[in-house]
Protein backbone atom coordinates (compact mmCIF):
# COMPACT_ATOMS: atom_id res chain seq x y z
CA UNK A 1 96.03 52.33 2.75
CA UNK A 2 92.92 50.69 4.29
CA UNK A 3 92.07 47.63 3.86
CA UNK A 4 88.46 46.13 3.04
CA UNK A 5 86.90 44.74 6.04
CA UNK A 6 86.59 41.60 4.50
CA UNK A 7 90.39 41.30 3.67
CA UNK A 8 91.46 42.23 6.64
CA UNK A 9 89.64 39.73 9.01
CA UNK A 10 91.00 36.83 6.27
CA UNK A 11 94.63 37.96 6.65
CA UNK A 12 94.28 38.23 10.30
CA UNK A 13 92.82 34.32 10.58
CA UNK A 14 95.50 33.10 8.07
CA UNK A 15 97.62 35.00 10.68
CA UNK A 16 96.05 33.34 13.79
CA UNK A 17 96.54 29.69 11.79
CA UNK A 18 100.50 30.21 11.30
CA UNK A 19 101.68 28.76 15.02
CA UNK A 20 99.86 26.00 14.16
CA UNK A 21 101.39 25.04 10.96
CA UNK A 22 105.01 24.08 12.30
CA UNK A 23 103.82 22.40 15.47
CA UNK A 24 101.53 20.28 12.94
CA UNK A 25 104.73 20.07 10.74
CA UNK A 26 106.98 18.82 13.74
CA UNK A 27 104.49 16.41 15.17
CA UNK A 28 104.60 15.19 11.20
CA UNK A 29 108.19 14.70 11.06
CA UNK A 30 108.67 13.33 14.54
CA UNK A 31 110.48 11.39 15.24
CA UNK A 32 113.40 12.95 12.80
CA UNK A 33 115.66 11.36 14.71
CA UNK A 34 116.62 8.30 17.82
CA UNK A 35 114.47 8.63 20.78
CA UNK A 36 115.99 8.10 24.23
CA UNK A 37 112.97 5.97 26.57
CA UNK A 38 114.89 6.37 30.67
CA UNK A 39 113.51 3.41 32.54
CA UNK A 40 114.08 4.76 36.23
CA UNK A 41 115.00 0.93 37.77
CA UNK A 42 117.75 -1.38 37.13
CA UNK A 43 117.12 -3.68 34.10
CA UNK A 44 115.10 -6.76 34.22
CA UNK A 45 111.75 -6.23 35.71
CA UNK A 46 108.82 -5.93 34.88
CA UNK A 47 109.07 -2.02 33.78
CA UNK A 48 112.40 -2.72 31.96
CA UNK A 49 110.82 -5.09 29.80
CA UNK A 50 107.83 -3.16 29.02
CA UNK A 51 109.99 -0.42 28.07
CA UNK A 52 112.02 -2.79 25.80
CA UNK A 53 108.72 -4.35 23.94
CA UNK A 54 107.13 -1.28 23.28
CA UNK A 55 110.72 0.50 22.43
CA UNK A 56 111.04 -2.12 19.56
CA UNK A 57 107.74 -1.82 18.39
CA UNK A 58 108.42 2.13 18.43
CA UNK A 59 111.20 1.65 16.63
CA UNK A 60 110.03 -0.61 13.66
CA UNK A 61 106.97 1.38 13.11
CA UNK A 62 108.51 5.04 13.63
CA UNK A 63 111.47 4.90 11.66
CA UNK A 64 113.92 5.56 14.23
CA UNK A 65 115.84 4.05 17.15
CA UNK A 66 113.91 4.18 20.37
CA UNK A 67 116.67 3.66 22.92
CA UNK A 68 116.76 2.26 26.09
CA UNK A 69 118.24 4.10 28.74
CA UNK A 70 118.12 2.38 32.32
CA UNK A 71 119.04 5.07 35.20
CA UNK A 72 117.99 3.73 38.67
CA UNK A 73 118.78 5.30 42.16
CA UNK A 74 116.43 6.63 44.42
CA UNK A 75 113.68 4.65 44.26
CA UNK A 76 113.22 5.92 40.49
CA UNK A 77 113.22 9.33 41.37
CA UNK A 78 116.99 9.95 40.15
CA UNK A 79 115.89 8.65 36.31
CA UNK A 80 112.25 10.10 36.43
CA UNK A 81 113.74 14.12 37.93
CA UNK A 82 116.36 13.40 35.07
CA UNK A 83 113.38 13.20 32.34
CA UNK A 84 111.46 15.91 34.02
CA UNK A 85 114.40 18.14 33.56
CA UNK A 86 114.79 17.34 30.04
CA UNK A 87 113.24 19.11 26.63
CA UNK A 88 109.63 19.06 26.03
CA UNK A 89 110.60 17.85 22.26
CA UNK A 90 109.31 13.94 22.81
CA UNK A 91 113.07 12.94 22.31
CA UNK A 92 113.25 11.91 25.92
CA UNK A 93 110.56 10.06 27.33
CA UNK A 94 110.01 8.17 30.98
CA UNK A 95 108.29 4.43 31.43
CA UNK A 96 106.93 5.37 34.65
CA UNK A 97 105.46 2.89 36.89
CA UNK A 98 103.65 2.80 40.39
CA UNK A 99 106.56 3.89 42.60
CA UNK A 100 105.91 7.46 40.94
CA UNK A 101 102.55 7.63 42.71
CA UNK A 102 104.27 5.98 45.86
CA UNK A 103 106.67 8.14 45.63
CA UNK A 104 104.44 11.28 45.53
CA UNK A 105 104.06 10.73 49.56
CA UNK A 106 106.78 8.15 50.53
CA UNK A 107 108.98 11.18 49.57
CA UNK A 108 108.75 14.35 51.53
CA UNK A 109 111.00 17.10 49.72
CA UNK A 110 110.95 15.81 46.12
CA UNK A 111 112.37 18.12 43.34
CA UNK A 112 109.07 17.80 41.33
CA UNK A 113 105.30 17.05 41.16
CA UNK A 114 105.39 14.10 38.88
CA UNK A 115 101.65 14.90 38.00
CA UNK A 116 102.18 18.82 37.58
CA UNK A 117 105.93 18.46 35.98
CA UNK A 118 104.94 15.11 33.35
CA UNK A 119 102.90 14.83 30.18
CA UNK A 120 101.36 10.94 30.37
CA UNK A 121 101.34 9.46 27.04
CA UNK A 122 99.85 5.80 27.52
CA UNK A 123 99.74 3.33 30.13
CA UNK A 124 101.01 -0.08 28.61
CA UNK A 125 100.49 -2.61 30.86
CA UNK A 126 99.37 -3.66 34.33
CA UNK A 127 101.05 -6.35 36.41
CA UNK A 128 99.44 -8.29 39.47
CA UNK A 129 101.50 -9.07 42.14
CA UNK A 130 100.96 -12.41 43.81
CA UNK A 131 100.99 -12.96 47.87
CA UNK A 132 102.89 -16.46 47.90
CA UNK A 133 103.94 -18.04 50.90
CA UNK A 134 107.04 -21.26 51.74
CA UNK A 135 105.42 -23.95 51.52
CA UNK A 136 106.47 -25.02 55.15
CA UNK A 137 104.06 -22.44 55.51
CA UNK A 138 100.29 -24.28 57.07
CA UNK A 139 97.70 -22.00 55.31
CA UNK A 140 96.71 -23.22 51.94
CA UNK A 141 94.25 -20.14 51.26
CA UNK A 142 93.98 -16.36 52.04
CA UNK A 143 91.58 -16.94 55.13
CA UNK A 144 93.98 -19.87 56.26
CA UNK A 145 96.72 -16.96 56.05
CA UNK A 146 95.12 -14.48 57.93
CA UNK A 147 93.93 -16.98 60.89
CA UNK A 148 97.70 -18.11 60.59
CA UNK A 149 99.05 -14.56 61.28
CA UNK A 150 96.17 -13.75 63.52
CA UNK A 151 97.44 -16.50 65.72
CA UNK A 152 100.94 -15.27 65.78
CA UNK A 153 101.06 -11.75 66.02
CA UNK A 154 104.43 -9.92 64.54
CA UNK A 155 106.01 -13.35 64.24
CA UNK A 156 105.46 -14.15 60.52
CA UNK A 157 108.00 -11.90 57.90
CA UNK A 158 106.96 -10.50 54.87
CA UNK A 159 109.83 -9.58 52.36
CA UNK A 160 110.01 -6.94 49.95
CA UNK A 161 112.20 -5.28 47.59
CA UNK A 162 112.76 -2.65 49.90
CA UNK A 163 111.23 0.72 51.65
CA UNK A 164 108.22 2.29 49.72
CA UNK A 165 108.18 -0.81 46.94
CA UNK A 166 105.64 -1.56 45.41
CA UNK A 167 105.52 -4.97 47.45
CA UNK A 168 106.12 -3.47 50.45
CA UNK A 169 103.41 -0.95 50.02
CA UNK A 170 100.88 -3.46 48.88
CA UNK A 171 101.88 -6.16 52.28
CA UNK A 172 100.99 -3.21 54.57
CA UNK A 173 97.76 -2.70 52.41
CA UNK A 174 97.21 -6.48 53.23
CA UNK A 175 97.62 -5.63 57.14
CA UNK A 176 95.52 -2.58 56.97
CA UNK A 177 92.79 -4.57 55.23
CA UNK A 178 92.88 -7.22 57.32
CA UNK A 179 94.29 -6.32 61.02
CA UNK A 180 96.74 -8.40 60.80
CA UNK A 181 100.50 -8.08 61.89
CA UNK A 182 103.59 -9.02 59.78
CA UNK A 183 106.99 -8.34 60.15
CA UNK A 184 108.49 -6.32 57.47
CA UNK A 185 111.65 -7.47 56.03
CA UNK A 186 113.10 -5.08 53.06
CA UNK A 187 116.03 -6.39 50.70
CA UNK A 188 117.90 -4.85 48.20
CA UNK A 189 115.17 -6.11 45.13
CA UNK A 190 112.69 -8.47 44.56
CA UNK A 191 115.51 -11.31 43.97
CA UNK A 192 116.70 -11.35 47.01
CA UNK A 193 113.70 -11.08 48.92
CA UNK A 194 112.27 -14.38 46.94
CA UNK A 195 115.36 -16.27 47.38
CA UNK A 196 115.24 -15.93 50.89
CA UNK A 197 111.60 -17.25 50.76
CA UNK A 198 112.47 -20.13 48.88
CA UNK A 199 114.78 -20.87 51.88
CA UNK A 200 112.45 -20.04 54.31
CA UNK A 201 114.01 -17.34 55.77
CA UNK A 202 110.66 -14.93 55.44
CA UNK A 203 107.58 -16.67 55.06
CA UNK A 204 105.33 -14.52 52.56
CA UNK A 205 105.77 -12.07 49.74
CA UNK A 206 103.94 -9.91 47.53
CA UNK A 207 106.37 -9.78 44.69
CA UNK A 208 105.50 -9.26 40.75
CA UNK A 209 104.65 -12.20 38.36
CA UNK A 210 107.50 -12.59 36.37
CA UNK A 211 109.73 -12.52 40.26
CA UNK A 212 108.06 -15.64 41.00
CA UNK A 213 106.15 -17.10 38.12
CA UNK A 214 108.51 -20.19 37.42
CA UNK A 215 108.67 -20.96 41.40
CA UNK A 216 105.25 -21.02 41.84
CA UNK A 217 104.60 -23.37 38.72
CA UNK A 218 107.26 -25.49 40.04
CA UNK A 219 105.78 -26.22 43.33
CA UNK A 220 108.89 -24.41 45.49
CA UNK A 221 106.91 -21.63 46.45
CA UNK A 222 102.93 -21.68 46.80
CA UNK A 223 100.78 -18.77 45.57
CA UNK A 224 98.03 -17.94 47.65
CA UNK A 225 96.30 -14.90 45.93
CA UNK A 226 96.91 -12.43 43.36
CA UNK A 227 95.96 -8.54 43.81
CA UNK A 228 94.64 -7.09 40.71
CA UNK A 229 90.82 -7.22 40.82
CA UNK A 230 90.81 -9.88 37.91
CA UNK A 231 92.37 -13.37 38.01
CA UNK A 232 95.56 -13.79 35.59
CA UNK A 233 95.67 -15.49 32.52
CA UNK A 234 99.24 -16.39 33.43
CA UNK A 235 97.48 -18.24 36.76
CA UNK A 236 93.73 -18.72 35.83
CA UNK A 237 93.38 -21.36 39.00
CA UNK A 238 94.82 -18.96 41.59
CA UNK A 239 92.02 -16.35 43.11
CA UNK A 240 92.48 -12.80 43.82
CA UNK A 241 92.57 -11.57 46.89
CA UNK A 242 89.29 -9.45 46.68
CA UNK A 243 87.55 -12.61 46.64
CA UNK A 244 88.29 -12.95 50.21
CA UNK A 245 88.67 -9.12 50.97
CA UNK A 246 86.05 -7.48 49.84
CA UNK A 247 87.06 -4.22 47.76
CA UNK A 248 91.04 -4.78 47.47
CA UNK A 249 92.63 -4.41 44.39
CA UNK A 250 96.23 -3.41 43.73
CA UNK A 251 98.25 -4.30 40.97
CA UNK A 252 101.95 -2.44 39.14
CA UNK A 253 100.85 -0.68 36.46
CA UNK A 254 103.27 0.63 33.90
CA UNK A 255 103.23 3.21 31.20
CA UNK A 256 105.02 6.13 29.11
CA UNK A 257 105.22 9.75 29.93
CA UNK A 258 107.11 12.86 28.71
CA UNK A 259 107.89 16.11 30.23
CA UNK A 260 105.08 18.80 30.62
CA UNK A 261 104.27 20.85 27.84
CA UNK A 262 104.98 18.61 25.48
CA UNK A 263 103.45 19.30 21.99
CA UNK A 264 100.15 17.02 22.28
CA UNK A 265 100.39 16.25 18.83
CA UNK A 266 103.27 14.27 19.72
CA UNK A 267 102.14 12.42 22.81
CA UNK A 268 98.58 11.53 20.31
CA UNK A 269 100.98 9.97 17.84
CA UNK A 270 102.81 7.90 20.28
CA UNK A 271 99.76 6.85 21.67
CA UNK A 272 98.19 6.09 19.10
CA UNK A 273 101.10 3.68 18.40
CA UNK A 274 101.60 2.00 21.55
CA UNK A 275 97.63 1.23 21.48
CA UNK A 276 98.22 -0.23 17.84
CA UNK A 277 100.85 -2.38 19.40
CA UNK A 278 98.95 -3.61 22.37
CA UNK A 279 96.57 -4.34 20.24
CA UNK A 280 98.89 -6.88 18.40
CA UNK A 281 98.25 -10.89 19.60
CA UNK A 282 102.58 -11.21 19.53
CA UNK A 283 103.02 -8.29 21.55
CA UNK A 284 99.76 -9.36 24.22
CA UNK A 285 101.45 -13.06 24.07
CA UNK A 286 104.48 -11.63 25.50
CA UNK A 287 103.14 -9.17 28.34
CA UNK A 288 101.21 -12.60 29.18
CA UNK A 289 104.28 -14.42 29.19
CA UNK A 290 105.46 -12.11 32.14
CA UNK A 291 102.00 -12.43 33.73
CA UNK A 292 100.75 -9.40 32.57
CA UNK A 293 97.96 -7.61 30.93
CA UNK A 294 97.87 -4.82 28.20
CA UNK A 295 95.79 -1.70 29.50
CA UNK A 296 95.22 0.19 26.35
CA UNK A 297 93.57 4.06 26.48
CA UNK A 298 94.33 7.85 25.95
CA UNK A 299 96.25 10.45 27.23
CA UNK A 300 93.56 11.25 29.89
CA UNK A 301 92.70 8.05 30.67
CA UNK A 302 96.32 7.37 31.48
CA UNK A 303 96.58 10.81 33.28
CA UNK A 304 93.50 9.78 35.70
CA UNK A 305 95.16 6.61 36.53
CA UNK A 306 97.97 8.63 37.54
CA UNK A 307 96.03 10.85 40.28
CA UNK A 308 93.28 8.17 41.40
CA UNK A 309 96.62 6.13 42.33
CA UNK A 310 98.35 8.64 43.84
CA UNK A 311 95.61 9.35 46.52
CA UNK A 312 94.65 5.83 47.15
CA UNK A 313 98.62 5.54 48.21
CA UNK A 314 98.89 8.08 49.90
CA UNK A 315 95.68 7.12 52.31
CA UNK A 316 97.87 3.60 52.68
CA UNK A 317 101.63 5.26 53.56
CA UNK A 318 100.20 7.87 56.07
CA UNK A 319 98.05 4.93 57.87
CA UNK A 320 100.81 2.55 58.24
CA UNK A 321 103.58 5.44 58.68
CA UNK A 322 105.56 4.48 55.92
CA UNK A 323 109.05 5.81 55.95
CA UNK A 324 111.88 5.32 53.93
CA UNK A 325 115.56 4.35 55.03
């Protein structure tokens, strides 16, 4: 029998609608039940407490468990190819930090393209690192500093938590910036490398906030600069270092991903929470406490973050021939 024209073009757009229903339905329902949130580093830094704050708030507002998983190894790659690998369902999500766009280049045969093979859902939170210094140490100010190594080329040592960290990546920044020469010294973490500097066994550092925060306030260490292109709340008295060098800005940011393809009504809702709970004074009281600051926006917004940070890296570990162990 033929249908009337009319008919037929209705029943073939209810048609057209139907995929959409159950993808609206799922996205609905989600989460139906406990989420699993890998953080790619070992537990208590910066990214592992992000991932814990924002879990809980996940978790109280969602209706389910948001569980934290921590699986380090490889410089985060190990935990981050492990998400990448898993379901596009939004029951296994990354918090992904800057070492994925160091990694991007400090890596040469990765299994994955972390911007081609991941589905950014929010960044969270960014966290300055501060350039500190012993206190035995002469300069009392960035220009000081850079006369100071000027002076003594190659013998001044700058810690780090290792190859390709984020402090290590941001102290040869430093040098390229200002033509300076410093030693590297990598340890095995952040701890380590600031507990030597408290001995005086290196003699700067650009470590995270939360690393050094109660060292600094305590006089045993002395904090020079910090990198993001604002001063921190946490340290309103201490400059930044693009007050002195004009244009640099670096700073660990930290936010939430899924694998690629997943449904974007899912990533919206999740963002859409995580900016609710950024937006909360308890929850921006305690990203302060750790010296940081919340760094609400979309999808997109989070997804160009991802690539502008990736190239400006990448320019940095090709000029100072970065290589990892």
């Amino acid at each position: 029998m033929k249908l009337p024209r009319r008919r037929f073009l209705r029943l073939a757009a209810c048609a057209a609608a139907l995929p959409a229903v159950p993808q609206k339905a799922r996205a609905q329902a989600y989460p139906a039940r406990s989420v699993r949130i890998v953080v790619p580093v070992a537990a208590g830094g910066a990214n592992d407490v992000t991932a814990r704050l924002i879990g809980q708030w996940l978790s109280e507002h969602l209706g389910q468990q948001f569980v934290i998983e921590n699986r380090p190894g490889a410089g985060s790659n190990v935990g981050t190819e492990a998400v990448i690998r898993a379901s596009a369902d939004g029951y296994t999500l990354l918090i992904a930090g800057s070492a994925a766009a160091i990694n991007a280049t400090l890596f040469a045969s990765l299994n994955f393209n972390f911007i081609r093979d991941t589905a950014p859902i929010a960044s969270i939170v960014y966290v300055p690192q501060i350039m500190q210094v012993n206190p035995t140490v002469p300069a009392q100010s960035v220009p000081e500093f850079i006369a100071y190594a000027k002076a003594s080329p190659g013998k001044i040592a700058m810690g780090s938590g290792g190859n390709g960290s984020p402090a290590h990546i941001i102290g040869e920044y430093f040098k390229l910036m200002t033509s300076t020469d410093l030693t590297h010294v990598p340890y095995r973490g952040a701890a380590p490398a600031v507990t030597d500097l408290l001995a005086g066994q290196i003699q700067v550092a650009f470590t995270e906030m939360a690393t050094s925060l109660g060292h600094i306030k305590a006089g045993r260490l002395r904090a020079l600069a910090v990198t993001t292109a604002t001063r921190s709340e946490a340290l309103p008295d201490i400059p930044t270092l693009g007050e002195f060098i004009p244009g640099f800005e670096a700073s660990q940011w930290i936010g939430l991903v899924a694998p690629k393809d997943t449904p974007s009504t899912i990533t919206e809702k999740l963002n859409t929470e995580i900016n609710a709970a950024l937006g909360d004074p308890k929850v921006k009281t305690r990203f302060a406490d750790l010296g940081g600051m919340v760094l609400p926006g979309s999808p997109d917004d989070f997804g160009k973050l991802i690539r502008d940070e990736t190239e400006k890296w990448a320019k940095v570990i090709r000029a100072a021939n970065i290589k990892v162990d």
